[in-house]
C-alpha atoms as a PDB file:
ATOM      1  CA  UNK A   1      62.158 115.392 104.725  1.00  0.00           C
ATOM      2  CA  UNK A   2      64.103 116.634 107.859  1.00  0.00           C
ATOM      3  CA  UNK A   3      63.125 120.400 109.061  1.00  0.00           C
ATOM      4  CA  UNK A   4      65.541 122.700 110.445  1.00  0.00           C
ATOM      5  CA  UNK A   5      65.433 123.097 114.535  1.00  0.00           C
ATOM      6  CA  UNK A   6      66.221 126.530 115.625  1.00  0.00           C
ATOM      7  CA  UNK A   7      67.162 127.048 119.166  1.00  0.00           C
ATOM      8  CA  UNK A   8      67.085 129.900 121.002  1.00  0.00           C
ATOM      9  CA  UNK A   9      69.758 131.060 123.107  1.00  0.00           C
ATOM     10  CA  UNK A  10      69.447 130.140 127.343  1.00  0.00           C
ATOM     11  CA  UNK A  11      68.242 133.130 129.325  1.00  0.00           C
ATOM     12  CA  UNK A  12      71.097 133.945 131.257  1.00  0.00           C
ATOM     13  CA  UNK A  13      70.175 134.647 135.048  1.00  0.00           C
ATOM     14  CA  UNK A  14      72.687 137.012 137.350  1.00  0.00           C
ATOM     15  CA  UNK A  15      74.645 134.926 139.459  1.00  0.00           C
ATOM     16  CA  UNK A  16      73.825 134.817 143.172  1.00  0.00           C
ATOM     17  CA  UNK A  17      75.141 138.081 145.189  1.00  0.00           C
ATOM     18  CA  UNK A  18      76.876 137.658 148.344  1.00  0.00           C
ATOM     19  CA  UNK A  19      78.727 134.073 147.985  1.00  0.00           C
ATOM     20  CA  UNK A  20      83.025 134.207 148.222  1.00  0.00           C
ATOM     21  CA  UNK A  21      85.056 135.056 145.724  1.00  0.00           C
ATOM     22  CA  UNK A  22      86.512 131.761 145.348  1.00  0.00           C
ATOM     23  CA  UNK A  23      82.311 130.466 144.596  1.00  0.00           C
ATOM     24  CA  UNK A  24      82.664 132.892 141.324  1.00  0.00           C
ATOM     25  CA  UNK A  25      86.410 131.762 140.204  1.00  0.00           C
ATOM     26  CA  UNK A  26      85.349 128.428 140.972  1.00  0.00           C
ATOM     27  CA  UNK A  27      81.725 128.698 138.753  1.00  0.00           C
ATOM     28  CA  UNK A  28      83.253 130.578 135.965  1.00  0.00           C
ATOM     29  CA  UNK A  29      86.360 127.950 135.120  1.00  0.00           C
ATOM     30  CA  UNK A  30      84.023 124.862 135.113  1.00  0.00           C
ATOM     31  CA  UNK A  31      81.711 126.997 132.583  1.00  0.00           C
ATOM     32  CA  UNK A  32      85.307 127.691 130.607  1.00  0.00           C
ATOM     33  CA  UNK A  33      86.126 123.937 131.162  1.00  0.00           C
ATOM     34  CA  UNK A  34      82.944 122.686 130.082  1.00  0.00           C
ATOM     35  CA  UNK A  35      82.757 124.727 126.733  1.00  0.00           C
ATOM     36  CA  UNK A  36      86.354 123.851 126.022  1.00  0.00           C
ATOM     37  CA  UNK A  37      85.691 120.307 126.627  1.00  0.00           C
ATOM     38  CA  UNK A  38      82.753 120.101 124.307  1.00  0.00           C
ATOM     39  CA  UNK A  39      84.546 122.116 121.481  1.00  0.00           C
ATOM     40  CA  UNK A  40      87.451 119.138 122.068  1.00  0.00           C
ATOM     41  CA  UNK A  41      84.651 116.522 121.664  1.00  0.00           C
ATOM     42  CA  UNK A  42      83.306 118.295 118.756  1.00  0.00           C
ATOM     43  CA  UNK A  43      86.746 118.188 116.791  1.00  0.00           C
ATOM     44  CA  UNK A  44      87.150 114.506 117.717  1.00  0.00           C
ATOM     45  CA  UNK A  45      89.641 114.656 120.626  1.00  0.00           C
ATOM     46  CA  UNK A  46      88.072 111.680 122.680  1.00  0.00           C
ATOM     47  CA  UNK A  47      90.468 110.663 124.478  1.00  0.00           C
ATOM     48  CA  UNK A  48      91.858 112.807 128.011  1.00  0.00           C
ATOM     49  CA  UNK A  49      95.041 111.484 127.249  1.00  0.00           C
ATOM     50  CA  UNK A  50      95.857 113.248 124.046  1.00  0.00           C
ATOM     51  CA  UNK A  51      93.755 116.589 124.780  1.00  0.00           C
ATOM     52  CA  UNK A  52      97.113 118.062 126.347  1.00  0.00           C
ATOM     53  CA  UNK A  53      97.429 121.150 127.714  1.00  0.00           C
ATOM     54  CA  UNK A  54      98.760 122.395 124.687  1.00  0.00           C
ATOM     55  CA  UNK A  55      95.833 121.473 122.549  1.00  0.00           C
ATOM     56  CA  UNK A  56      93.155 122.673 124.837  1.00  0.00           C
ATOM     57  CA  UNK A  57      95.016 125.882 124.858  1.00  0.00           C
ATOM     58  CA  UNK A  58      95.206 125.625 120.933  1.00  0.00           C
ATOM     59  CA  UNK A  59      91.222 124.856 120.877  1.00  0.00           C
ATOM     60  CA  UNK A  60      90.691 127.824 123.217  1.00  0.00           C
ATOM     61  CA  UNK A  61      92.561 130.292 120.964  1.00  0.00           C
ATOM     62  CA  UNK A  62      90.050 129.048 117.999  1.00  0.00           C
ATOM     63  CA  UNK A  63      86.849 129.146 119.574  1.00  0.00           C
ATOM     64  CA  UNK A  64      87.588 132.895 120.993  1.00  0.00           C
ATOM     65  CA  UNK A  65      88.195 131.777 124.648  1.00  0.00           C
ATOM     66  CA  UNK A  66      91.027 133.148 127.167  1.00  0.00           C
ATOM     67  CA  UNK A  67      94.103 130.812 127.608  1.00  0.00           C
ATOM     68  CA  UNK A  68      93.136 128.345 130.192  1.00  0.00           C
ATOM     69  CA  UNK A  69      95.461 127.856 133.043  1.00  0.00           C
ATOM     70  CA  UNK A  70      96.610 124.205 134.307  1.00  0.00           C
ATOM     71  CA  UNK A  71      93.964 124.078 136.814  1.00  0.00           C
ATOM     72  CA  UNK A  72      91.467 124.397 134.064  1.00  0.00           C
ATOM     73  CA  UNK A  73      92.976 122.379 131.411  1.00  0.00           C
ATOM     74  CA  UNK A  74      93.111 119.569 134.132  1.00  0.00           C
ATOM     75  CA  UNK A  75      89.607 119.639 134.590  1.00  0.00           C
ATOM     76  CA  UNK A  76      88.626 119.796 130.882  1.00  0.00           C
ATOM     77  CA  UNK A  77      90.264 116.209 131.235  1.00  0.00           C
ATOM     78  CA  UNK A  78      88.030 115.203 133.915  1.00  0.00           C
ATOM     79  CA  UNK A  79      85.079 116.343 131.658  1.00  0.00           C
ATOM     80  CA  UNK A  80      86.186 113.947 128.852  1.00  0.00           C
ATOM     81  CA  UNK A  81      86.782 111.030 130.627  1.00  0.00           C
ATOM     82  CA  UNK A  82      83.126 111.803 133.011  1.00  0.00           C
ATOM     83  CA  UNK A  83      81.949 111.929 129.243  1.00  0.00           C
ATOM     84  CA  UNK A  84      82.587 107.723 128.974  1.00  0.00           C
ATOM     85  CA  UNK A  85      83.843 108.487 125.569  1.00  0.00           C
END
């Protein structure tokens, strides 16, 4: 008989003071990318190819997430295909 796992949330830790601006931009879009990428994964979108920027924005819009620029869409890409899906 399988048992339920519960998980409990990551303790989330304040981000390093003092680093540039550009440190915090860049750290905050690969977090975006990353859960956008998953949530792409988890709907079945494989493939970098066909997650376009239209459906990542689409994706975004569903799971609650601001509209990803082309930068960011770009690198959900990377994620898939560094996934070896």
């Amino acid at each position: 008989m399988a048992t339920a796992m519960t998980f409990e949330p990551v303790k989330k830790k304040p981000l390093p003071a003092g680093l540039p601006r550009e440190w915090y931009e860049s750290h905050n879009r690969r977090l975006k990318a990353m859960r956008l990428a998953i949530s792409l994964l988890d709907s079945g979108t494989y493939d970098a190819r066909r997650a376009t920027n239209r459906k990542i924005r689409t994706m975004a819009v569903r799971t609650g997430i601001h509209r990803p620029s082309n930068v960011t869409c770009k690198l959900v890409r990377a994620y898939i295909v560094s996934n070896g899906a």
